[in-house]
C-alpha atoms as a PDB file:
ATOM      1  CA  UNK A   1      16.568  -5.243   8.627  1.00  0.00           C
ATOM      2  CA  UNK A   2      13.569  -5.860   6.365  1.00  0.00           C
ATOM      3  CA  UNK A   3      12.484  -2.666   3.814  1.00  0.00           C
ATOM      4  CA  UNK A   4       8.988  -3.311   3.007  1.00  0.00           C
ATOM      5  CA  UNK A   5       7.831  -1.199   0.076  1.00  0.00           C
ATOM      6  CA  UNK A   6       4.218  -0.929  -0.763  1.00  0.00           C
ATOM      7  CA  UNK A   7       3.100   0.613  -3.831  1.00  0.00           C
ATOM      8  CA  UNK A   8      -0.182   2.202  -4.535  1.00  0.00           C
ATOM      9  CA  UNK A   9      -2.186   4.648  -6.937  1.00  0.00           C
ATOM     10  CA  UNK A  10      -1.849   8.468  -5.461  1.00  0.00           C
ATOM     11  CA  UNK A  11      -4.972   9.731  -4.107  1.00  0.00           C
ATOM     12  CA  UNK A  12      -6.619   6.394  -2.997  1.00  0.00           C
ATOM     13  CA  UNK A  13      -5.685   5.668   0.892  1.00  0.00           C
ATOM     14  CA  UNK A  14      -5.946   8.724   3.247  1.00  0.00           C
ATOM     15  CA  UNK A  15      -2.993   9.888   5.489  1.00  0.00           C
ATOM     16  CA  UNK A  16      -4.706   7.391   8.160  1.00  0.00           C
ATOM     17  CA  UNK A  17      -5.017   4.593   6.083  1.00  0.00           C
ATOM     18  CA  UNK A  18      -1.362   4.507   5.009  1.00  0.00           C
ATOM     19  CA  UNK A  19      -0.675   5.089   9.088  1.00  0.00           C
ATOM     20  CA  UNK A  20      -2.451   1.743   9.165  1.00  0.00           C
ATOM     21  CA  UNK A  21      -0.635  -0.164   6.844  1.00  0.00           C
ATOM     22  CA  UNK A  22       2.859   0.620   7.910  1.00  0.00           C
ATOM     23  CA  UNK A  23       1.570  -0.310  11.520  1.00  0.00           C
ATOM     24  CA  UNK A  24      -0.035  -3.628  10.678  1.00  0.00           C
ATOM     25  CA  UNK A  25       2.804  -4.851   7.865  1.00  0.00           C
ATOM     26  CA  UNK A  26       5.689  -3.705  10.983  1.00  0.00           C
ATOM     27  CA  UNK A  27       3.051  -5.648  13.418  1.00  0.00           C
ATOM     28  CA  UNK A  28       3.080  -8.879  10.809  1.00  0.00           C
ATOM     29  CA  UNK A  29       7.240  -8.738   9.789  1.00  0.00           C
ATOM     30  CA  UNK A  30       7.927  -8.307  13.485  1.00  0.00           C
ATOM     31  CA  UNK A  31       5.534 -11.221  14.304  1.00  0.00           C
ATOM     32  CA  UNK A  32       7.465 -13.025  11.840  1.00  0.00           C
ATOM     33  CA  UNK A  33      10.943 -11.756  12.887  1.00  0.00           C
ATOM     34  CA  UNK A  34      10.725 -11.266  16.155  1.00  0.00           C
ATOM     35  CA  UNK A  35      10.193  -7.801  18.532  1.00  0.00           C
ATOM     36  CA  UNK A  36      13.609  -7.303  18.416  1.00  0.00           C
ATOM     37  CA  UNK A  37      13.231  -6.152  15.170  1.00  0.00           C
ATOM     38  CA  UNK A  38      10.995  -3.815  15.146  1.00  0.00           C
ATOM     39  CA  UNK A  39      12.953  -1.023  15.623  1.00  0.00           C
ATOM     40  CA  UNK A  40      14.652  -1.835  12.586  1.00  0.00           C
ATOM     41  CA  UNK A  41      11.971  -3.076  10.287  1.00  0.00           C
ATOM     42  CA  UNK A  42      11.123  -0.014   7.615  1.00  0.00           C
ATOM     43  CA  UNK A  43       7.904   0.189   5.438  1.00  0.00           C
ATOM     44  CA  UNK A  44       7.563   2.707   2.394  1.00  0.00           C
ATOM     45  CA  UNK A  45       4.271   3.531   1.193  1.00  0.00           C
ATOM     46  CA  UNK A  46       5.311   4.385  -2.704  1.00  0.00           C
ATOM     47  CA  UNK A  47       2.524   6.387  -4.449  1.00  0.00           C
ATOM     48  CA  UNK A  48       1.951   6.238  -8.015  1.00  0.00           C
ATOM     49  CA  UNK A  49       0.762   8.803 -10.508  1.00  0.00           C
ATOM     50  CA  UNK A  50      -2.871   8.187 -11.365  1.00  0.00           C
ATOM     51  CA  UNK A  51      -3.287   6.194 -15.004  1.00  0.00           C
ATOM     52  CA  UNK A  52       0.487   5.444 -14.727  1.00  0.00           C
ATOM     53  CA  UNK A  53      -0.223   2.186 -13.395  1.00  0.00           C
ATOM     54  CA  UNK A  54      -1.848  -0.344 -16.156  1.00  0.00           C
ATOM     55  CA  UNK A  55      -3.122  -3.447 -15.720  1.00  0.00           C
ATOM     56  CA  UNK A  56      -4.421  -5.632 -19.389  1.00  0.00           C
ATOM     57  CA  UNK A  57      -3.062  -2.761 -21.379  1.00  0.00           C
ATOM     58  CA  UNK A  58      -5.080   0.295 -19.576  1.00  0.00           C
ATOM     59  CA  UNK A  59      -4.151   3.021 -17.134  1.00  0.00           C
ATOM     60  CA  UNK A  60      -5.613   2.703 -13.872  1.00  0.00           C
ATOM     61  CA  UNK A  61      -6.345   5.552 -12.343  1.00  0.00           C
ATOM     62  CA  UNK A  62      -7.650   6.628  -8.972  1.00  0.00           C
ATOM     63  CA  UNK A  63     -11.282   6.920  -9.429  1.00  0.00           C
ATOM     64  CA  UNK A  64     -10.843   3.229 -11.322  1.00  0.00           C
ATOM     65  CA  UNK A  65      -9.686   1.794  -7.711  1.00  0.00           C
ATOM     66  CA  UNK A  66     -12.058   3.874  -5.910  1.00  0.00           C
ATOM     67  CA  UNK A  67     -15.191   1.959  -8.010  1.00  0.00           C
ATOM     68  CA  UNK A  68     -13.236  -1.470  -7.251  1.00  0.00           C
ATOM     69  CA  UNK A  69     -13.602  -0.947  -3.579  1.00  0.00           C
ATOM     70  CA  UNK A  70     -17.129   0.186  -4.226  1.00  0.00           C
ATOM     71  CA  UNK A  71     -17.766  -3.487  -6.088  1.00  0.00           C
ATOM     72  CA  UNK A  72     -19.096  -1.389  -9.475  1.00  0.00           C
ATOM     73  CA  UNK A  73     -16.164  -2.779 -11.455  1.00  0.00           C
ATOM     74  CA  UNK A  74     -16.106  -6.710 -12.112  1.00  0.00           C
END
C-alpha cells in the first residue's frame, strides 16, 4: 500500500495537471507493483504556500517556477 506524496508550490499546476500526475505516478507504482495494487496505491498532491519554499537561502515563489518552465531563469 504505497502513499506517494508529491509536493509543489500553490498556484503552479492547474486542477488538470495535478489529475495527471496522480494518474501517471499510480500508472508507474502499479507498473512497478503490479495491477493488483492499484486500487490501493494513494498519491497526495501537497501544495505549498508561495515563497515558503527556499532553495540557496531564497523563497521561491510561484511566479519564480512559472519563469523556470518558461527557460528565463538559469
Amino acid at each position: 500500500m504505497p502513499l506517494v506524496n508529491i509536493e509543489v508550490i500553490e498556484g503552479v499546476f492547474s486542477d488538470e495537471e495535478k489529475r495527471q500526475m496522480i494518474e501517471q505516478v499510480t500508472d508507474t507504482m502499479v507498473g512497478i507493483e503490479g495491477e493488483a495494487m492499484r486500487g490501493v496505491t494513494w498519491v497526495r498532491i501537497l501544495e505549498v504556500q508561495s515563497g515558503a519554499w527556499g532553495i540557496g537561502g531564497k523563497g521561491l515563489t510561484t511566479a519564480d517556477v512559472h519563469a523556470l518552465q518558461k527557460g528565463e531563469v538559469e
